[in-house]
C-alpha atoms as a PDB file:
ATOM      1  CA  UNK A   1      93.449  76.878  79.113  1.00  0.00           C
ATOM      2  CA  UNK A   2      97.048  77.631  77.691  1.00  0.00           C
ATOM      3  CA  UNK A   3      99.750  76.265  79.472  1.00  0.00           C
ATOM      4  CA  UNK A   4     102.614  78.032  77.882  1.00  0.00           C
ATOM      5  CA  UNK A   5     103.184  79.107  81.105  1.00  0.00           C
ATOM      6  CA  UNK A   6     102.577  82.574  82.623  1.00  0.00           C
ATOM      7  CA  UNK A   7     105.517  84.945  82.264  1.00  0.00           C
ATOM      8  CA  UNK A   8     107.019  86.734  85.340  1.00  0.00           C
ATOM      9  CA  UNK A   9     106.254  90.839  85.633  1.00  0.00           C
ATOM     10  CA  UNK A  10     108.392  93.130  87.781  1.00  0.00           C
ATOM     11  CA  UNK A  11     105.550  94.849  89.717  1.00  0.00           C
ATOM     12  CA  UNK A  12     102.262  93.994  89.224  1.00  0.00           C
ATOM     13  CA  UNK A  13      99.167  91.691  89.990  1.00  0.00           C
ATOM     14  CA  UNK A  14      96.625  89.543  88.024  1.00  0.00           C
ATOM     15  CA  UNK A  15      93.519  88.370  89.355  1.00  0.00           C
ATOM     16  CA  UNK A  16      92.803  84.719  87.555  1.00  0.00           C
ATOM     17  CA  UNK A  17      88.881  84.762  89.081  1.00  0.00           C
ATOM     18  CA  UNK A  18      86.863  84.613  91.869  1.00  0.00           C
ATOM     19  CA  UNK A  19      89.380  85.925  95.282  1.00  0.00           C
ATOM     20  CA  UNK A  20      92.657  84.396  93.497  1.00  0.00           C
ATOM     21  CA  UNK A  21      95.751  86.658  92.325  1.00  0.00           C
ATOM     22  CA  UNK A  22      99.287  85.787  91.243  1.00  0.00           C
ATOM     23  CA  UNK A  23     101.271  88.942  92.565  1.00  0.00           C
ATOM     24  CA  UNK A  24     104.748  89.507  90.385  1.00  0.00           C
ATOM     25  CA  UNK A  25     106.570  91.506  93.345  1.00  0.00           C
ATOM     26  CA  UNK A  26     110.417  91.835  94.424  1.00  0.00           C
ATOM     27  CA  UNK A  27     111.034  89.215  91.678  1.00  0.00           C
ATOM     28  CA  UNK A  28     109.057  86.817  93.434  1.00  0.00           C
ATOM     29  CA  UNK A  29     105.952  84.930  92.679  1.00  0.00           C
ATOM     30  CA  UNK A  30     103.007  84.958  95.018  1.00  0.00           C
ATOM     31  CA  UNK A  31      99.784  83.498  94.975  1.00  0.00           C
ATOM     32  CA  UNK A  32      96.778  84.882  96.772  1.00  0.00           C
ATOM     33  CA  UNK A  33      93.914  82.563  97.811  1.00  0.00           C
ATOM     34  CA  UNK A  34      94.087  79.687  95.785  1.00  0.00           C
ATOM     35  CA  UNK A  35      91.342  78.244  94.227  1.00  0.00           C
ATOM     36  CA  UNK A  36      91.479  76.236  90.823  1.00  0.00           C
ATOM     37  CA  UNK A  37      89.129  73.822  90.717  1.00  0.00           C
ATOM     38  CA  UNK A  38      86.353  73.525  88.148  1.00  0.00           C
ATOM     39  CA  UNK A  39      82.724  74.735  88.282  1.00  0.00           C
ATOM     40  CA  UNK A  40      80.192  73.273  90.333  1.00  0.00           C
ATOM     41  CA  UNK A  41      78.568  72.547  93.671  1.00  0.00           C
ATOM     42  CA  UNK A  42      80.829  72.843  96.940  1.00  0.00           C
ATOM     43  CA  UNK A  43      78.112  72.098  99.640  1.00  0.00           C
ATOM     44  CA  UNK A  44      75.754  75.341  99.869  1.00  0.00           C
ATOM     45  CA  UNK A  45      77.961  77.159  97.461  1.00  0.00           C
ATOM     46  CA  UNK A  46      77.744  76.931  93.792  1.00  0.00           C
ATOM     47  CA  UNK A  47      81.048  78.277  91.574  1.00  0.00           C
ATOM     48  CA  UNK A  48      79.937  79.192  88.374  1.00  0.00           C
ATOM     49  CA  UNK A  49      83.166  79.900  86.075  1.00  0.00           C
ATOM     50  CA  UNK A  50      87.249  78.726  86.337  1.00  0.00           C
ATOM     51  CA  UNK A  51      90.200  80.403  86.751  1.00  0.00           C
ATOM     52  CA  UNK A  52      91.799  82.450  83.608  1.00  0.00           C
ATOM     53  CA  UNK A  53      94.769  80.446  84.177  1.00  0.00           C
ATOM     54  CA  UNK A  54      95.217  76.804  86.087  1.00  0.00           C
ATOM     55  CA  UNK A  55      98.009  75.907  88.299  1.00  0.00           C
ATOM     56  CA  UNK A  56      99.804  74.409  85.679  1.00  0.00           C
ATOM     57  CA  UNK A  57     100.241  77.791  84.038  1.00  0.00           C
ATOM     58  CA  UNK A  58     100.847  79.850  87.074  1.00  0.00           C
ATOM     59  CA  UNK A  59     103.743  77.811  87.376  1.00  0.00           C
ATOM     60  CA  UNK A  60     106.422  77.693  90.642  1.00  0.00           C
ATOM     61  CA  UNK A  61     105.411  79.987  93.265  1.00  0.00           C
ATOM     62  CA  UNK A  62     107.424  81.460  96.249  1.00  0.00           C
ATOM     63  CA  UNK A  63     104.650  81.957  98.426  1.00  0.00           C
ATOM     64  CA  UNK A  64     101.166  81.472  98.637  1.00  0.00           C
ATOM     65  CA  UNK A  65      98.824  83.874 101.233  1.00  0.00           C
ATOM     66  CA  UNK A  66      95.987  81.857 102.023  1.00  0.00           C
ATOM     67  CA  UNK A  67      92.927  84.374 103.636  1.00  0.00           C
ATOM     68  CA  UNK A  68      91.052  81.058 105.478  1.00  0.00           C
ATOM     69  CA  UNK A  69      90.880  77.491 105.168  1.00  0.00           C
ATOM     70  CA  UNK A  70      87.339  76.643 105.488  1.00  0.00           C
ATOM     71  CA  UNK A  71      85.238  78.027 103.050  1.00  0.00           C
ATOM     72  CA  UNK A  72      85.503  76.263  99.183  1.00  0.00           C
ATOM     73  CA  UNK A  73      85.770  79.991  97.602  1.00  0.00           C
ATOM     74  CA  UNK A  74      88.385  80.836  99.287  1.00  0.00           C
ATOM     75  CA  UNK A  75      90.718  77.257  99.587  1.00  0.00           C
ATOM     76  CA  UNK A  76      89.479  74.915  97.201  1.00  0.00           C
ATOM     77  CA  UNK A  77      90.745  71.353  96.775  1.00  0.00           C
ATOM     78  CA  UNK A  78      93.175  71.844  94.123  1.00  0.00           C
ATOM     79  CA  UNK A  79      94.042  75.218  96.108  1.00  0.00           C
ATOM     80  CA  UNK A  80      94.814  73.533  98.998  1.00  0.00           C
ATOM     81  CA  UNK A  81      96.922  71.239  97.004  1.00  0.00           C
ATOM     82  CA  UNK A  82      98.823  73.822  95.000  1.00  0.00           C
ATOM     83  CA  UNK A  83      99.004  75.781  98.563  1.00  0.00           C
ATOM     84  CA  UNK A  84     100.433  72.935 101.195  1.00  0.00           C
ATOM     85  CA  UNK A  85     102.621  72.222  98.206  1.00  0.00           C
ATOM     86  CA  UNK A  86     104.575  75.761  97.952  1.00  0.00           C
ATOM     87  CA  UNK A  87     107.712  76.159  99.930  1.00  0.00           C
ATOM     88  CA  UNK A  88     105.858  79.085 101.827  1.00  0.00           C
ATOM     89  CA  UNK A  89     102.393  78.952 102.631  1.00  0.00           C
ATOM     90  CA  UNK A  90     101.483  82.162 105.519  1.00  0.00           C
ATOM     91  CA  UNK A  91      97.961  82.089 106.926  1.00  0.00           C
ATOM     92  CA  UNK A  92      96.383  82.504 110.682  1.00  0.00           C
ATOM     93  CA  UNK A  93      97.373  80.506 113.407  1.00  0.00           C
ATOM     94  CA  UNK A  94      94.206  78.688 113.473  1.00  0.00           C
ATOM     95  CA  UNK A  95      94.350  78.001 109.390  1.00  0.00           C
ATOM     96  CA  UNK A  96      97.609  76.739 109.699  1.00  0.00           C
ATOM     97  CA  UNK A  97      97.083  74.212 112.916  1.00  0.00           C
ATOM     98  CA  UNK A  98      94.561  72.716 110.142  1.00  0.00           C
ATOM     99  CA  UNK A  99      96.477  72.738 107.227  1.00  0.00           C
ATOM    100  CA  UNK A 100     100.135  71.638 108.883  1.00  0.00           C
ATOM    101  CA  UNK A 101     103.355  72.299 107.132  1.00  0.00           C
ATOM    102  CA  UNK A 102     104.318  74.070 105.190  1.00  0.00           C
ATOM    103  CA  UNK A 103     101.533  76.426 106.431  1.00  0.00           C
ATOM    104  CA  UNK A 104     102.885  79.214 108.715  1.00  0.00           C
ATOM    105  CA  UNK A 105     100.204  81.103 111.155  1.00  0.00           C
ATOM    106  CA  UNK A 106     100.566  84.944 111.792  1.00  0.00           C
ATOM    107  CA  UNK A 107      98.322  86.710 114.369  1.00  0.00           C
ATOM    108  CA  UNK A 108      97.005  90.075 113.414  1.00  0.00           C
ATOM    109  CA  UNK A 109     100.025  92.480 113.505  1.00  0.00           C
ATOM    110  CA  UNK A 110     102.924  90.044 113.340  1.00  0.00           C
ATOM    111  CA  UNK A 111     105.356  89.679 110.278  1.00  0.00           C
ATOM    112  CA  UNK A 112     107.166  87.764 108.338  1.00  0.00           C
ATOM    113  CA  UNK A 113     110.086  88.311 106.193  1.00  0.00           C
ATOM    114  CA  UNK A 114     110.963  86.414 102.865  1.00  0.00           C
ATOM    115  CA  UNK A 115     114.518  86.661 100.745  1.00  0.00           C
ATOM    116  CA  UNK A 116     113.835  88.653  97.902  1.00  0.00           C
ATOM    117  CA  UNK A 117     113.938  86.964  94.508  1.00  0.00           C
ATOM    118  CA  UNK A 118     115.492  90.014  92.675  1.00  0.00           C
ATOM    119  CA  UNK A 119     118.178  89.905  95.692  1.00  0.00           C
ATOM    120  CA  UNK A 120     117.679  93.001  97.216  1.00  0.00           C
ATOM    121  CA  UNK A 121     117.208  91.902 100.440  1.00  0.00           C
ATOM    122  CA  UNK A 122     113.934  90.980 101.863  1.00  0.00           C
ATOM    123  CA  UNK A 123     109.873  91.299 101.395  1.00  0.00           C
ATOM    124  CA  UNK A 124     107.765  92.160 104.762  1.00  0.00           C
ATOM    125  CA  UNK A 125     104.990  90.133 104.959  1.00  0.00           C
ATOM    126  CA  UNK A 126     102.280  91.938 107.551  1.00  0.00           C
ATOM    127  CA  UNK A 127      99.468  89.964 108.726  1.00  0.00           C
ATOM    128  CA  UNK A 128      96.671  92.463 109.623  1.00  0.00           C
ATOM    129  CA  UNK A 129      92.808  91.563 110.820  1.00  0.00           C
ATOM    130  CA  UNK A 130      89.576  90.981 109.202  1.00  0.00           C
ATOM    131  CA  UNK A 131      86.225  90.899 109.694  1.00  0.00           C
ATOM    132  CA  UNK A 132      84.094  88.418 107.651  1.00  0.00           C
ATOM    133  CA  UNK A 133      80.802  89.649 108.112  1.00  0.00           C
ATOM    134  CA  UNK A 134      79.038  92.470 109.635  1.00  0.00           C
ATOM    135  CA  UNK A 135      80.661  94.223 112.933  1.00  0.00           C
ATOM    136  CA  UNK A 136      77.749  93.516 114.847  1.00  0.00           C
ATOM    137  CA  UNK A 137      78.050  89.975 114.089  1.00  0.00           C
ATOM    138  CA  UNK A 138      78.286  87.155 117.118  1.00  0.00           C
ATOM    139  CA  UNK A 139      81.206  86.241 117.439  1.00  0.00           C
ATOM    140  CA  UNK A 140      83.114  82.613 117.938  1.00  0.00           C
ATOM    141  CA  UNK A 141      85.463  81.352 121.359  1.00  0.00           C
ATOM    142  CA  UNK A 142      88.121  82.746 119.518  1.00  0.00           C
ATOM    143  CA  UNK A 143      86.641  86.428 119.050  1.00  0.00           C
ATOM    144  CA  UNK A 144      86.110  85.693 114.995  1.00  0.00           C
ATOM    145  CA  UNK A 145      83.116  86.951 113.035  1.00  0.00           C
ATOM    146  CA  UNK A 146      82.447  83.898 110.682  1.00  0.00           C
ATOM    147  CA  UNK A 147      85.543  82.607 110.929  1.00  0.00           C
ATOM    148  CA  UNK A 148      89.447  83.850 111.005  1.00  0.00           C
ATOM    149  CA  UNK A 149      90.483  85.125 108.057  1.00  0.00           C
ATOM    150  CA  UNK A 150      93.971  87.046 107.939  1.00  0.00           C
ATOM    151  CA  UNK A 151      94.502  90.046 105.293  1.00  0.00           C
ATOM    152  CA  UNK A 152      98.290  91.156 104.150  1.00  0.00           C
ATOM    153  CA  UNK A 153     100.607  94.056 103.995  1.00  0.00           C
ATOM    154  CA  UNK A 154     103.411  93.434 101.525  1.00  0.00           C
ATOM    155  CA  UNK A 155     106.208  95.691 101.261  1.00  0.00           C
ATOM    156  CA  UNK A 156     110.152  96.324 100.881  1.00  0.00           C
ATOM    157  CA  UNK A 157     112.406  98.760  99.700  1.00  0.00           C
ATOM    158  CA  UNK A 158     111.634 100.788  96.776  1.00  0.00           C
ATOM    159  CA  UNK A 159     108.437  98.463  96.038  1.00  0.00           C
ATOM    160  CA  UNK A 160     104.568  99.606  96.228  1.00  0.00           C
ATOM    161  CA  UNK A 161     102.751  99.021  99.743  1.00  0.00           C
ATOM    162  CA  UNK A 162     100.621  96.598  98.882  1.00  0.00           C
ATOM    163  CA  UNK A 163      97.212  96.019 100.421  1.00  0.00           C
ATOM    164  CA  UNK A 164      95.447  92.338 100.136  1.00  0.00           C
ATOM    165  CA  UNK A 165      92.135  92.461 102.438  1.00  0.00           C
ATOM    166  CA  UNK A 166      90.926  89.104 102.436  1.00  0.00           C
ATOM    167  CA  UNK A 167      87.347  88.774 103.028  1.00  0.00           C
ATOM    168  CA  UNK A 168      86.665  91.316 105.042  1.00  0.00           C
ATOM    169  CA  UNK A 169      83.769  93.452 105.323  1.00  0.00           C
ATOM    170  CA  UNK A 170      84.462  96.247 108.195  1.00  0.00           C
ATOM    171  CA  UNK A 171      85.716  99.515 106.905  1.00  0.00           C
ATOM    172  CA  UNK A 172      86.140 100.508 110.308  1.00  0.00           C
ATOM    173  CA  UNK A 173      89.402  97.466 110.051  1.00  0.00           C
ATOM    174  CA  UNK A 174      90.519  99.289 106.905  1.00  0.00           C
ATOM    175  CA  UNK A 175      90.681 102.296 108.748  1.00  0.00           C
ATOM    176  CA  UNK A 176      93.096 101.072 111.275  1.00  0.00           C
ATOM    177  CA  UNK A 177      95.197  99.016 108.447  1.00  0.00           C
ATOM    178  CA  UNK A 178      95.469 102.759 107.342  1.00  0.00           C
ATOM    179  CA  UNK A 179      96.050 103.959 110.345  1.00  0.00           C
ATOM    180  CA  UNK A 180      98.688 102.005 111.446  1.00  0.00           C
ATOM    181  CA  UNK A 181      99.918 101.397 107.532  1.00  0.00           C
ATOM    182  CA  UNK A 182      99.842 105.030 106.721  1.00  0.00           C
ATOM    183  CA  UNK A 183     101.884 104.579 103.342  1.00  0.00           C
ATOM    184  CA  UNK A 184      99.701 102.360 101.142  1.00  0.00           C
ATOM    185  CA  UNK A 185      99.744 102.488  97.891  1.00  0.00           C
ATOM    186  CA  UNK A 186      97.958 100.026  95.988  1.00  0.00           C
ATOM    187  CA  UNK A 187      95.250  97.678  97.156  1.00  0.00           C
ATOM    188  CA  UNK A 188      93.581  94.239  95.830  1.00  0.00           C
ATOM    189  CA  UNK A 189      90.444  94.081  97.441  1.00  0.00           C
ATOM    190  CA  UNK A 190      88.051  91.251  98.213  1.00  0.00           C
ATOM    191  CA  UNK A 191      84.059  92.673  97.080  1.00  0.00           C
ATOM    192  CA  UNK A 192      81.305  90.985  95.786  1.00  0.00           C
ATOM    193  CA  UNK A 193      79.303  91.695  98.544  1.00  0.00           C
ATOM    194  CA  UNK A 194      78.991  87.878  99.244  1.00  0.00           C
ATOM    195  CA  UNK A 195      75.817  86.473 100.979  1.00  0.00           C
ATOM    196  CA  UNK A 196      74.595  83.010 102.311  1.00  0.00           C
ATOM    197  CA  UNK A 197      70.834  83.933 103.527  1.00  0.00           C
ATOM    198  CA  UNK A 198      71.482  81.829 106.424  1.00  0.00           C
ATOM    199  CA  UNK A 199      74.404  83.417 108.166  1.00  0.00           C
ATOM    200  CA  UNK A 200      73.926  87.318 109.590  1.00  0.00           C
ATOM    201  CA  UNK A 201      70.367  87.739 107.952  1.00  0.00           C
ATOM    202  CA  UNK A 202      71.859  87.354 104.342  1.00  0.00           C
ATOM    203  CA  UNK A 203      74.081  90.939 105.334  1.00  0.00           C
ATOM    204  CA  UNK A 204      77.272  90.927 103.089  1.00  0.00           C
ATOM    205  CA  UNK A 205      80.218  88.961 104.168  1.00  0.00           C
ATOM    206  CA  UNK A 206      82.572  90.537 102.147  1.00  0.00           C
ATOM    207  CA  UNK A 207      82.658  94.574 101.164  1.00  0.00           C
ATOM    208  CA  UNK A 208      79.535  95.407  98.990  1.00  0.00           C
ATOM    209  CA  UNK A 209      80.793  98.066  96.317  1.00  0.00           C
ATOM    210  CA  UNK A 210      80.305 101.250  97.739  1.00  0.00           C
ATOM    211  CA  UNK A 211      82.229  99.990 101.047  1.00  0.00           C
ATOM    212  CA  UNK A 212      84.967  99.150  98.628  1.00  0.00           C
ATOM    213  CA  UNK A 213      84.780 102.160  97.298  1.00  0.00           C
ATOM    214  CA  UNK A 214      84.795 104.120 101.111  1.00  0.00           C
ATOM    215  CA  UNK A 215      87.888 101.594 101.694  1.00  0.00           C
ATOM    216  CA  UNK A 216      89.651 103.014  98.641  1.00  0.00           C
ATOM    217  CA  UNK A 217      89.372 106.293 100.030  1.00  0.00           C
ATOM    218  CA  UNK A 218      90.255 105.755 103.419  1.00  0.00           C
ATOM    219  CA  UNK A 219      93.924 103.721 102.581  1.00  0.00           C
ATOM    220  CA  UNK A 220      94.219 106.606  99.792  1.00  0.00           C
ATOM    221  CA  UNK A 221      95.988 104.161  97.690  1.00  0.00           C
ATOM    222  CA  UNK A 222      96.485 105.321  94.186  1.00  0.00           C
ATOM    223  CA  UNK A 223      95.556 101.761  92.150  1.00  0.00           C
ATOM    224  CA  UNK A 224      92.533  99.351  93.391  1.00  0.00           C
ATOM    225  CA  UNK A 225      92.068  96.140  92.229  1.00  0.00           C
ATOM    226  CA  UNK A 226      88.702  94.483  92.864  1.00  0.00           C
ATOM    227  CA  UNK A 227      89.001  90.865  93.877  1.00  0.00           C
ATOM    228  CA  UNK A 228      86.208  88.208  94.724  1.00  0.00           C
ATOM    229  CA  UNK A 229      83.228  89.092  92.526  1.00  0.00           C
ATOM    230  CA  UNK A 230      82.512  87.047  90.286  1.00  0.00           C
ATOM    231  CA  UNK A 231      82.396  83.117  89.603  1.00  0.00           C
ATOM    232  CA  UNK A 232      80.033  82.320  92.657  1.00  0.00           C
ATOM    233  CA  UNK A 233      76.595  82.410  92.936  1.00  0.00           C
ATOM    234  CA  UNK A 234      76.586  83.857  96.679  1.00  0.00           C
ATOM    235  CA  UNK A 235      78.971  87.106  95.512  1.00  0.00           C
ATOM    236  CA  UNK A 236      76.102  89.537  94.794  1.00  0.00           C
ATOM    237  CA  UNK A 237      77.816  92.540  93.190  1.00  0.00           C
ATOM    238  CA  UNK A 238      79.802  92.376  90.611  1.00  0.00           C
ATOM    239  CA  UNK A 239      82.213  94.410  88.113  1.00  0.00           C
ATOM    240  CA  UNK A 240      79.253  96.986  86.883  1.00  0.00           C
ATOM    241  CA  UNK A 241      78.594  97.452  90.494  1.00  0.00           C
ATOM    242  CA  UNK A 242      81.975  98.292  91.562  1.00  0.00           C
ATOM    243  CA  UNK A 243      82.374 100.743  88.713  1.00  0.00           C
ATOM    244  CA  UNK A 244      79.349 102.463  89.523  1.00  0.00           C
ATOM    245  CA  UNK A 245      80.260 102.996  92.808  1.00  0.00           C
ATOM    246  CA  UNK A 246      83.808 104.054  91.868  1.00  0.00           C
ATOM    247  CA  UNK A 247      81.790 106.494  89.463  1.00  0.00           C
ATOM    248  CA  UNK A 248      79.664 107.929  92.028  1.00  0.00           C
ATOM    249  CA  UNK A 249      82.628 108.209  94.908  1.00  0.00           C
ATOM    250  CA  UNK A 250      84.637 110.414  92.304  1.00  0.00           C
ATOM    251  CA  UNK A 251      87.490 107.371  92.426  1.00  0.00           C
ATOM    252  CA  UNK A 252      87.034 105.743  89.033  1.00  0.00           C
ATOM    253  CA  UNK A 253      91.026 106.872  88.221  1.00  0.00           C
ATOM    254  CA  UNK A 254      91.697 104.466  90.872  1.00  0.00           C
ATOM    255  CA  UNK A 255      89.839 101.497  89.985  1.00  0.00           C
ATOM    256  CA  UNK A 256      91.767  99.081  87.591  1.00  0.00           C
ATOM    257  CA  UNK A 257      89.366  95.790  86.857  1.00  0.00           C
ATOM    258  CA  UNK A 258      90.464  94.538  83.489  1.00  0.00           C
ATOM    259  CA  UNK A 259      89.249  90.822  81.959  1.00  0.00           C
ATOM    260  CA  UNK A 260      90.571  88.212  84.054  1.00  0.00           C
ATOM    261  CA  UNK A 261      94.652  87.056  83.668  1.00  0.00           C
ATOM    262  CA  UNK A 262      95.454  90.674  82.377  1.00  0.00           C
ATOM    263  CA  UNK A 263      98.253  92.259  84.547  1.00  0.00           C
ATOM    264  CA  UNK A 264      97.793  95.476  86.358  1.00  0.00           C
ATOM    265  CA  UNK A 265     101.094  97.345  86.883  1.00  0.00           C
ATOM    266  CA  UNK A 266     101.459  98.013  90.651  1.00  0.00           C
ATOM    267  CA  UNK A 267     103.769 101.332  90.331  1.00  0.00           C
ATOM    268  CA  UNK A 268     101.448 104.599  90.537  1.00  0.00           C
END
């Protein structure tokens, strides 16, 4: 992997592989999900490919989102390294009690603001819910399906609403982002339709392609790009899926999935 370093964009988003993104937004830096370690076994997962670029080559960062803590695909061990080691690291409450500084937690609903790098005063960070696995699913002490896991609302002035799900696999919790977020306009969305036979009857713990698809519609955001599809065995849909589902919802102007490290201009 080249590690010329990755140069900074004005508005717009790379996924590196499996759920990880660098966004380029307000002249700041931001990592989503970090994972970077090398293929393998993690326990009952299995990641099959690396990331397009390694930390190395991402570079400084100004904030890192992380979805959850406790499941390898979505904080690896390098990614928790590169994370706890950013100046900013948001996450849930619960994620950061486990992680510790520099880890911030944000309940569903709460924000955050960060200084703008291009000095135009500041990016909102949202923290909105998810639901990692199907809405019938039992639920833990703290009212979780699977676990926590926190999705993100970036925005400021004169920048693109930006959308980041997380793992989630309720479109009924997109439509109340939506709701409540009426003014999206771009989205990076976790698929893959991930499954692990032994939790919920194998159902998807992420959104399956035509969900993502239904989610696209419902935020009515005019650029979707698919996250979390590919480089684990468990993610059972990948890029064909999504773009036949795209296809078949009428929405394939929307979806923007090019070859891994490629930039994807966030302006409609």
């Amino acid at each position: 992997m080249a590690r010329t370093g990755l140069p900074r964009q004005e508005c717009a988003v790379t996924v590196l592989g499996g759920p990880t993104a660098v966004i380029d937004l307000a002249g700041l830096r931001i990592v989503s999900v970090p994972t970077f370690d090398e293929p393998g076994p993690r326990g009952y997962l299995t990641k099959t490919t690396g990331p397009a670029f390694d930390e190395q080559t991402v570079g400084p960062v100004d904030l890192v989102l992380v979805s959850h803590d406790l499941h390898p695909d979505n904080l690896d061990q390098r990614g928790r390294v590169f994370a706890t080691s950013a100046s900013l690291l948001l996450t849930g409450p619960l994620a950061a009690g486990r992680l510790g500084a520099p880890a911030v937690g944000l309940a569903p609903w709460t924000t955050r603001t960060v200084p703008r790098g291009d000095g135009d005063g500041h990016l909102t960070v949202l923290a909105v819910p998810a639901v990692h696995g199907p809405e019938d699913g039992e639920r833990d002490a703290d009212g979780n399906v699977n676990c926590e896991v926190t999705g993100w609302i970036l925005s400021g002035e004169g920048l693109p609403t930006l959308y980041v799900s997380g793992d989630n696999a309720s479109v009924r919790t997109v439509a109340e982002v939506s709701r409540r977020v009426p003014d999206i306009s771009a989205a990076l969305l976790h698929a893959g339709a991930a499954r692990v036979p032994s939790k919920f009857d194998g159902r998807p713990l992420s959104m399956d392609s035509r969900r993502a698809a239904a989610a696209a519609a419902v935020l009515g955001a005019g650029i979707v790009v698919p996250a979390h599809y590919d480089g684990w065995t468990h993610f059972s849909e990948g890029r064909a899926e999504l773009e036949l589902a795209f296809h078949e919802a009428g929405l394939s102007s929307l979806l923007h999935a090019p070859a891994h490290g490629s930039w994807v201009d966030l302006r409609p």
